[in-house]
C-alpha atoms as a PDB file:
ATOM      1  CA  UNK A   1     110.637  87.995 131.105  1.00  0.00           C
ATOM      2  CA  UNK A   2     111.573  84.928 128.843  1.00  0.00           C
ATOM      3  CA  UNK A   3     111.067  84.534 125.167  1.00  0.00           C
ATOM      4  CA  UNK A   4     111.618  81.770 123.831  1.00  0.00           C
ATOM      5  CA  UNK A   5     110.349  79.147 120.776  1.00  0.00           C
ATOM      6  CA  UNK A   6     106.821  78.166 121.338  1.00  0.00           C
ATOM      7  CA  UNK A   7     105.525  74.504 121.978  1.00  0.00           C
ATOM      8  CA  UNK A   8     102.745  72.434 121.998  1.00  0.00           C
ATOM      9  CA  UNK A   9     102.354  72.956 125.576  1.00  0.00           C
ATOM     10  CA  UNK A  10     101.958  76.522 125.387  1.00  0.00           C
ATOM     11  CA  UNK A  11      98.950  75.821 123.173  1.00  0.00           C
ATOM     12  CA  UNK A  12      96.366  77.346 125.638  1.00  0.00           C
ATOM     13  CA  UNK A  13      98.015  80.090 127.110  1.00  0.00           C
ATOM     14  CA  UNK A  14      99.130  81.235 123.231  1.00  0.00           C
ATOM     15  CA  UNK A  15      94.870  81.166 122.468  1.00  0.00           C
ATOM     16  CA  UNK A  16      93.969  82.832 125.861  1.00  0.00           C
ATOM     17  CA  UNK A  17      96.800  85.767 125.381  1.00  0.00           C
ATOM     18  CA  UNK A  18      95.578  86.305 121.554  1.00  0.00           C
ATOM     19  CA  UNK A  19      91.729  86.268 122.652  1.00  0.00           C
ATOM     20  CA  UNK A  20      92.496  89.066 125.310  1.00  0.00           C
ATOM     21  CA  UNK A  21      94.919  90.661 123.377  1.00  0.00           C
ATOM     22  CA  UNK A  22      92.290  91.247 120.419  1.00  0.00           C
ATOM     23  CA  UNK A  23      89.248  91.947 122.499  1.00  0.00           C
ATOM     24  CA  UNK A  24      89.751  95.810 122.360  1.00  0.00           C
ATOM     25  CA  UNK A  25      90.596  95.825 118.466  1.00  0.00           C
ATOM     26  CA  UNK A  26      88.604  95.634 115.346  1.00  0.00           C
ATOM     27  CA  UNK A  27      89.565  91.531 115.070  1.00  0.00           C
ATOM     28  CA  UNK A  28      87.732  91.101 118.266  1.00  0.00           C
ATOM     29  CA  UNK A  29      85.285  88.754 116.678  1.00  0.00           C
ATOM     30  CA  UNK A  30      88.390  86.686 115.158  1.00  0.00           C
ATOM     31  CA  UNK A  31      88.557  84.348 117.850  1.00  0.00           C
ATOM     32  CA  UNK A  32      90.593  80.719 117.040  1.00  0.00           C
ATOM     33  CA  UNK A  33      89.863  77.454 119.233  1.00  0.00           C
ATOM     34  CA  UNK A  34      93.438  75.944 118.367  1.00  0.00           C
ATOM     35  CA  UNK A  35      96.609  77.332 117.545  1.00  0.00           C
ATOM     36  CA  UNK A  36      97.353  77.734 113.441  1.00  0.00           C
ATOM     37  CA  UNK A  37      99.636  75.005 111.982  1.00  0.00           C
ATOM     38  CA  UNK A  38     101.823  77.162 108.906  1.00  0.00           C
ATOM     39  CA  UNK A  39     102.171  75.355 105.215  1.00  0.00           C
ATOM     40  CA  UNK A  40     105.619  77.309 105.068  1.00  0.00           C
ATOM     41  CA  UNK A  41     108.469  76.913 107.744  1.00  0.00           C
ATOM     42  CA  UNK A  42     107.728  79.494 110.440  1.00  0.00           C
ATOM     43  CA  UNK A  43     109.205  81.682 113.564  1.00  0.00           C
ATOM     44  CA  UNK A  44     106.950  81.276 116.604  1.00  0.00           C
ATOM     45  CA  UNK A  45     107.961  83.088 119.718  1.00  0.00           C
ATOM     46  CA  UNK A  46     106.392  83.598 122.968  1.00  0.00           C
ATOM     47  CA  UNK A  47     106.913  85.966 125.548  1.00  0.00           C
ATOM     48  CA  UNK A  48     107.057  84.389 129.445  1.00  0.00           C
ATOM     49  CA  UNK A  49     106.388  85.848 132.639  1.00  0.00           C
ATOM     50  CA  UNK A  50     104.758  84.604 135.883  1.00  0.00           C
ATOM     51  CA  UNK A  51     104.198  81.221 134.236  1.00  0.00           C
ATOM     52  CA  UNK A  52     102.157  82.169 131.994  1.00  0.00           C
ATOM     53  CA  UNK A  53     102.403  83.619 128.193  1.00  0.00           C
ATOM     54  CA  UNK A  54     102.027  87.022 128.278  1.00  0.00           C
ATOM     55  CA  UNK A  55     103.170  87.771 124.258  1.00  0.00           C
ATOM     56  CA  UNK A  56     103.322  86.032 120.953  1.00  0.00           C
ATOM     57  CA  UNK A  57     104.914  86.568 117.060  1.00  0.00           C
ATOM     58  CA  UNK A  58     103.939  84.167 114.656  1.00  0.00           C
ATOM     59  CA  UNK A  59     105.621  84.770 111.542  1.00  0.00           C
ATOM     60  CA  UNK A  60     105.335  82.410 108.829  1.00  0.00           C
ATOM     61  CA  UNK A  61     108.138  83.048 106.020  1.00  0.00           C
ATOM     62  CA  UNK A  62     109.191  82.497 102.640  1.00  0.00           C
ATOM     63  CA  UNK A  63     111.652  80.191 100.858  1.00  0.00           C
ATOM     64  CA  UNK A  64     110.620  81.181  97.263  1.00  0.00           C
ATOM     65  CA  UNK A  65     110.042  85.319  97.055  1.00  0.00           C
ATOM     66  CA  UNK A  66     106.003  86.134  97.023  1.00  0.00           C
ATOM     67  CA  UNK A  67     104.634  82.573  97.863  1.00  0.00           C
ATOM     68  CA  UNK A  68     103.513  83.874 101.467  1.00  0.00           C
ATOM     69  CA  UNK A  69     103.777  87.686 101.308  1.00  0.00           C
ATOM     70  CA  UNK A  70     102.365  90.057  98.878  1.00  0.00           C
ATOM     71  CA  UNK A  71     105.547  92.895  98.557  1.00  0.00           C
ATOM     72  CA  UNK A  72     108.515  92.448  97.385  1.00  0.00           C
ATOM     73  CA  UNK A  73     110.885  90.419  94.664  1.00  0.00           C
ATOM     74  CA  UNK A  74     112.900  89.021  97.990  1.00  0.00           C
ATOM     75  CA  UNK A  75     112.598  86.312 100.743  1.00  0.00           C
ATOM     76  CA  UNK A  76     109.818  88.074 103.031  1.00  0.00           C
ATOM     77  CA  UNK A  77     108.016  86.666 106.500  1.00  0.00           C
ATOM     78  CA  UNK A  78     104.281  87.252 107.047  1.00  0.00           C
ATOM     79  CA  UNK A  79     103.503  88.295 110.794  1.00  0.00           C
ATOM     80  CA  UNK A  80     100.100  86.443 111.552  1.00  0.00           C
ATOM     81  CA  UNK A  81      99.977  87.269 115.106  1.00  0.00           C
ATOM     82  CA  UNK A  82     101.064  89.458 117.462  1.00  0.00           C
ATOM     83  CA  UNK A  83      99.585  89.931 120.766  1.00  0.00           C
ATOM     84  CA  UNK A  84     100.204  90.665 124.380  1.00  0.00           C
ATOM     85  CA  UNK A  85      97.952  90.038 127.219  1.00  0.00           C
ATOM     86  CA  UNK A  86      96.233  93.117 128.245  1.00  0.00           C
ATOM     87  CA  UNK A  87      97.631  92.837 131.615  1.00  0.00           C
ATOM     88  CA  UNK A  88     101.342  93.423 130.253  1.00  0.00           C
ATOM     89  CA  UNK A  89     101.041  95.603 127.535  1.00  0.00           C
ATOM     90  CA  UNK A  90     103.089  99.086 127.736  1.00  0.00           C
ATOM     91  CA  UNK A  91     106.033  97.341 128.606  1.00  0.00           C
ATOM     92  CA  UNK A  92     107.940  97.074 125.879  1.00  0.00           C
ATOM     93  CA  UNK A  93     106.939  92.832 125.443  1.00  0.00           C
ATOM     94  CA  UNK A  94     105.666  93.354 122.164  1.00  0.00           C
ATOM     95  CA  UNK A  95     109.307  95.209 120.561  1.00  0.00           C
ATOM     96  CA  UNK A  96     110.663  92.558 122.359  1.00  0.00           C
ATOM     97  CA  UNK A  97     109.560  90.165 120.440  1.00  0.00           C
ATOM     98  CA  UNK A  98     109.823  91.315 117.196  1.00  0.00           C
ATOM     99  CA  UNK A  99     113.384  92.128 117.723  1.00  0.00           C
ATOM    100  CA  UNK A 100     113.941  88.909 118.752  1.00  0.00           C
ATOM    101  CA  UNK A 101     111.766  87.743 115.859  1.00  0.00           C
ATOM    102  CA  UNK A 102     114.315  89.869 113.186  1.00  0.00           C
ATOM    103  CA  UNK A 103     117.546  88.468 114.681  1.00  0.00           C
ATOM    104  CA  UNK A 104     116.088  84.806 114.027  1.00  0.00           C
ATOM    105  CA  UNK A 105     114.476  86.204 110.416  1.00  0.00           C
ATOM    106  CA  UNK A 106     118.252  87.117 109.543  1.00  0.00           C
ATOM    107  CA  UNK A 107     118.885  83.658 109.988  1.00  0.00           C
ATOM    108  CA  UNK A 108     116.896  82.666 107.164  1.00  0.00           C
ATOM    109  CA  UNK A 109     118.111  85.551 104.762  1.00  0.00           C
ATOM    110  CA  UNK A 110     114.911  87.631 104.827  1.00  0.00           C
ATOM    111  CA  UNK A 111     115.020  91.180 103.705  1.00  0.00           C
ATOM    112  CA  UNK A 112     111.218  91.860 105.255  1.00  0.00           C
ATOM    113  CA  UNK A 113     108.601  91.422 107.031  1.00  0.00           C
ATOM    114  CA  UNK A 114     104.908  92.620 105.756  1.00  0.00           C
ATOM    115  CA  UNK A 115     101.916  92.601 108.460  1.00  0.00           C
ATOM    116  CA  UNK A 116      98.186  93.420 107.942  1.00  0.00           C
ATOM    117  CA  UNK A 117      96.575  95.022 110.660  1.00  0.00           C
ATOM    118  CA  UNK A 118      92.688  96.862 110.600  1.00  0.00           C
ATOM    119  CA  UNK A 119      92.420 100.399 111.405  1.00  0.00           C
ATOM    120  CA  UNK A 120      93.201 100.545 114.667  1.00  0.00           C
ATOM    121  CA  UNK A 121      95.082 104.107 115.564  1.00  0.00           C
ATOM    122  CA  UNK A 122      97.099 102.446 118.351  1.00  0.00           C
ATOM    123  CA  UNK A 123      97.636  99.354 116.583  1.00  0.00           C
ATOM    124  CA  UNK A 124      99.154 101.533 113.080  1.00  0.00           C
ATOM    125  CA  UNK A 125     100.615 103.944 115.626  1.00  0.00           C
ATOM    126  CA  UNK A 126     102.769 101.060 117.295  1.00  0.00           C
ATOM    127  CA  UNK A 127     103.499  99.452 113.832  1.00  0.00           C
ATOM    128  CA  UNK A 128     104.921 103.135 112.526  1.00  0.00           C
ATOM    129  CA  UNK A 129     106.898 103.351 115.726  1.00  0.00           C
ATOM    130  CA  UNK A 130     108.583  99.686 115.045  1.00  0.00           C
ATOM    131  CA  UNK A 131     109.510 101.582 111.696  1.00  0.00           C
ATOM    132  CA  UNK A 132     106.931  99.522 109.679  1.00  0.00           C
ATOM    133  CA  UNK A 133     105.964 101.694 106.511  1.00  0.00           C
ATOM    134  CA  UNK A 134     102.326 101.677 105.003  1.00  0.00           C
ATOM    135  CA  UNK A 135     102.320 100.233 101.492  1.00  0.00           C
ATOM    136  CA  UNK A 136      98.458  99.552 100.380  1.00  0.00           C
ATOM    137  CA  UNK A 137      94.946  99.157 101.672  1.00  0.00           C
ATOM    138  CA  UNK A 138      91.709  97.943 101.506  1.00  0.00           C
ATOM    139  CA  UNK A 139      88.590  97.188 103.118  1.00  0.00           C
ATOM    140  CA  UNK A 140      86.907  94.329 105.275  1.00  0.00           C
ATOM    141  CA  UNK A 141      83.574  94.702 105.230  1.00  0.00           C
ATOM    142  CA  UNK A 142      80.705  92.654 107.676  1.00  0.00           C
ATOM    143  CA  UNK A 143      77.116  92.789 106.196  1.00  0.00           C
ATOM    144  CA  UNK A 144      74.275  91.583 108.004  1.00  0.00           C
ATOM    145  CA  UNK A 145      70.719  90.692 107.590  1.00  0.00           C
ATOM    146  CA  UNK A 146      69.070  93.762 105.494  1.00  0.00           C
ATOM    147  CA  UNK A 147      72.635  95.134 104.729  1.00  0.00           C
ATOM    148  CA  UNK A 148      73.019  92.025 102.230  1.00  0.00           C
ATOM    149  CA  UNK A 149      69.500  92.117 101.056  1.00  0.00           C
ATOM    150  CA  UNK A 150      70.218  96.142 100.062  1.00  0.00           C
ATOM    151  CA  UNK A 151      73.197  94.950  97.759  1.00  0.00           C
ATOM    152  CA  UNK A 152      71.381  92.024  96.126  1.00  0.00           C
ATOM    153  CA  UNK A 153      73.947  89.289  97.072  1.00  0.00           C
ATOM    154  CA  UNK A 154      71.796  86.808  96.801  1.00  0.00           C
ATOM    155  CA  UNK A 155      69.252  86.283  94.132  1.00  0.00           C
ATOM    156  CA  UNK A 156      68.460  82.605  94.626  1.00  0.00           C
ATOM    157  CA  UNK A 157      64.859  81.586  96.674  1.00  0.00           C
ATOM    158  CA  UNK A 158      66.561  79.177  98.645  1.00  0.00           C
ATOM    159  CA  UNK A 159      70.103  80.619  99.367  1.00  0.00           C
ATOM    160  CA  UNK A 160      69.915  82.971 102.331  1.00  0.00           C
ATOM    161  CA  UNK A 161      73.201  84.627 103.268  1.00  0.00           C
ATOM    162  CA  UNK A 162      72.872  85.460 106.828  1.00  0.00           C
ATOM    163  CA  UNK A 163      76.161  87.123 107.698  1.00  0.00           C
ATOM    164  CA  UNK A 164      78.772  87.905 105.341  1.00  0.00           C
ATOM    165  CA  UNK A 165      82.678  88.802 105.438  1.00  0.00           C
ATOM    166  CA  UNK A 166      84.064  90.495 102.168  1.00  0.00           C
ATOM    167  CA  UNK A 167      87.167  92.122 101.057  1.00  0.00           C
ATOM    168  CA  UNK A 168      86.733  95.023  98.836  1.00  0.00           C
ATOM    169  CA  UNK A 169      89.597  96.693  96.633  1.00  0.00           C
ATOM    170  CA  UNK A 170      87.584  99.130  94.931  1.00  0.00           C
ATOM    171  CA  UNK A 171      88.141 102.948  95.089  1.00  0.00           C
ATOM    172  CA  UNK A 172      84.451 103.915  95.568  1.00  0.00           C
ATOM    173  CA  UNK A 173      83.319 102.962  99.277  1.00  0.00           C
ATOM    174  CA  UNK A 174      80.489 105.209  99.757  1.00  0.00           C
ATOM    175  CA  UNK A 175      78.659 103.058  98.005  1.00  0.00           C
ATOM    176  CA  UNK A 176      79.238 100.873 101.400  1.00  0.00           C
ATOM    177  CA  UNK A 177      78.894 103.829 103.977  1.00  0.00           C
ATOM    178  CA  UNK A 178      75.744 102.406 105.731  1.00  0.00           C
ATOM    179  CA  UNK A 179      77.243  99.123 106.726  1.00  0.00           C
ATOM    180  CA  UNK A 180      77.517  99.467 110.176  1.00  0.00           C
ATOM    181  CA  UNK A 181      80.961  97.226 110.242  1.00  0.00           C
ATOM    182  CA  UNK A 182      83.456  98.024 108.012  1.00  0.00           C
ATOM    183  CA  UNK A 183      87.475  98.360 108.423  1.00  0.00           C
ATOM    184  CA  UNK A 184      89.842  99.849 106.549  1.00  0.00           C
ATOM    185  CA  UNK A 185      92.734  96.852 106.210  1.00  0.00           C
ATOM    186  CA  UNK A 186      96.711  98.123 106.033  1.00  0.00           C
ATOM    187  CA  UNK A 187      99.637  96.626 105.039  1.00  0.00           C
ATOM    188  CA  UNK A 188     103.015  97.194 106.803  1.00  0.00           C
ATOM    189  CA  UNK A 189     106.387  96.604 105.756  1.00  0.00           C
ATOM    190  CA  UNK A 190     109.563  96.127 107.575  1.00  0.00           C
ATOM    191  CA  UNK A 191     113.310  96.147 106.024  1.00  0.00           C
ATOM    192  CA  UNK A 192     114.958  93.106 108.280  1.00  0.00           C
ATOM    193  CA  UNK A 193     118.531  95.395 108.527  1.00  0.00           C
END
């Protein structure tokens, strides 16, 4: 296996190993037709094997404390993605990369990385075992159809909400417990050491 900086060419093989990568999570419906482009200078890694990509870290990071993460004082990196192709996971490509994604973080004086992830046991277990610590919470929630009629989010004739995607930081969620979609959504932190 080869890991190594991403490029433009990769471009394909980086969507196709995210899309498979997420189809067994809750962010299977988060599909992207082109790679994301990062306001803030980034570390983009991908993981090689048999020609194709077979594992990605995109972490976009700081140069001015809390303009791209959410939890601490100090230079932090935000992992957007990580993913590895459902044919090659359980084989370690994943810590692979985010080790090699710390040693180039240290480069750049970071003292953390934060990542969100959904509620996903295997997902939080694998974050836990990378010695990522939970710091907060809160909820994505999908409503649909009569689900957004039953809250009254919308009260104008002619604006019909079909689908909508919400984050909600409140403490009382049974008021949302017949939504058939909702996720709980976690943040991890890392200590770069």
């Amino acid at each position: 296996m080869l890991i190594r900086n991403y490029t433009q060419n990769d471009e394909q093989g980086w969507l196709r190993c995210r899309v498979l990568s997420f189809l067994n999570t809750a962010y299977y419906d988060n599909v992207l037709k082109e790679k994301e482009v990062y306001e803030n200078p980034s570390i983009e890694l991908v993981a090689i094997m048999d020609n194709q990509v077979v594992g990605l870290i995109d972490i976009e990071y700081e140069t001015e404390p809390k303009s791209v993460c959410t939890s601490k004082d100090s230079l932090g990196g935000m992992i957007w993605h990580i993913a590895v192709h459902p044919d090659y996971q359980r084989k370690g490509i994943g810590e692979k990369l985010l080790e090699a994604a710390i040693e180039e973080a240290k480069n750049y004086n970071l003292t953390y990385l934060e990542a969100w992830t959904r509620d996903d046991v295997w997902v939080q277990t694998w974050y836990e075992k990378m010695n990522f610590e939970q710091t907060t919470s809160y909820y994505h929630l999908y409503l649909e159809g009569n689900e957004i009629k039953s809250l009254s989010l919308s009260k104008r004739t002619s604006f019909y909400p079909v689908t909508v995607f919400a984050h909600y930081t409140g403490n009382d969620i049974e008021e949302f417990e017949s939504l058939k979609r909702k996720h709980l959504c976690v943040c991890y932190v890392k200590e770069v050491l």
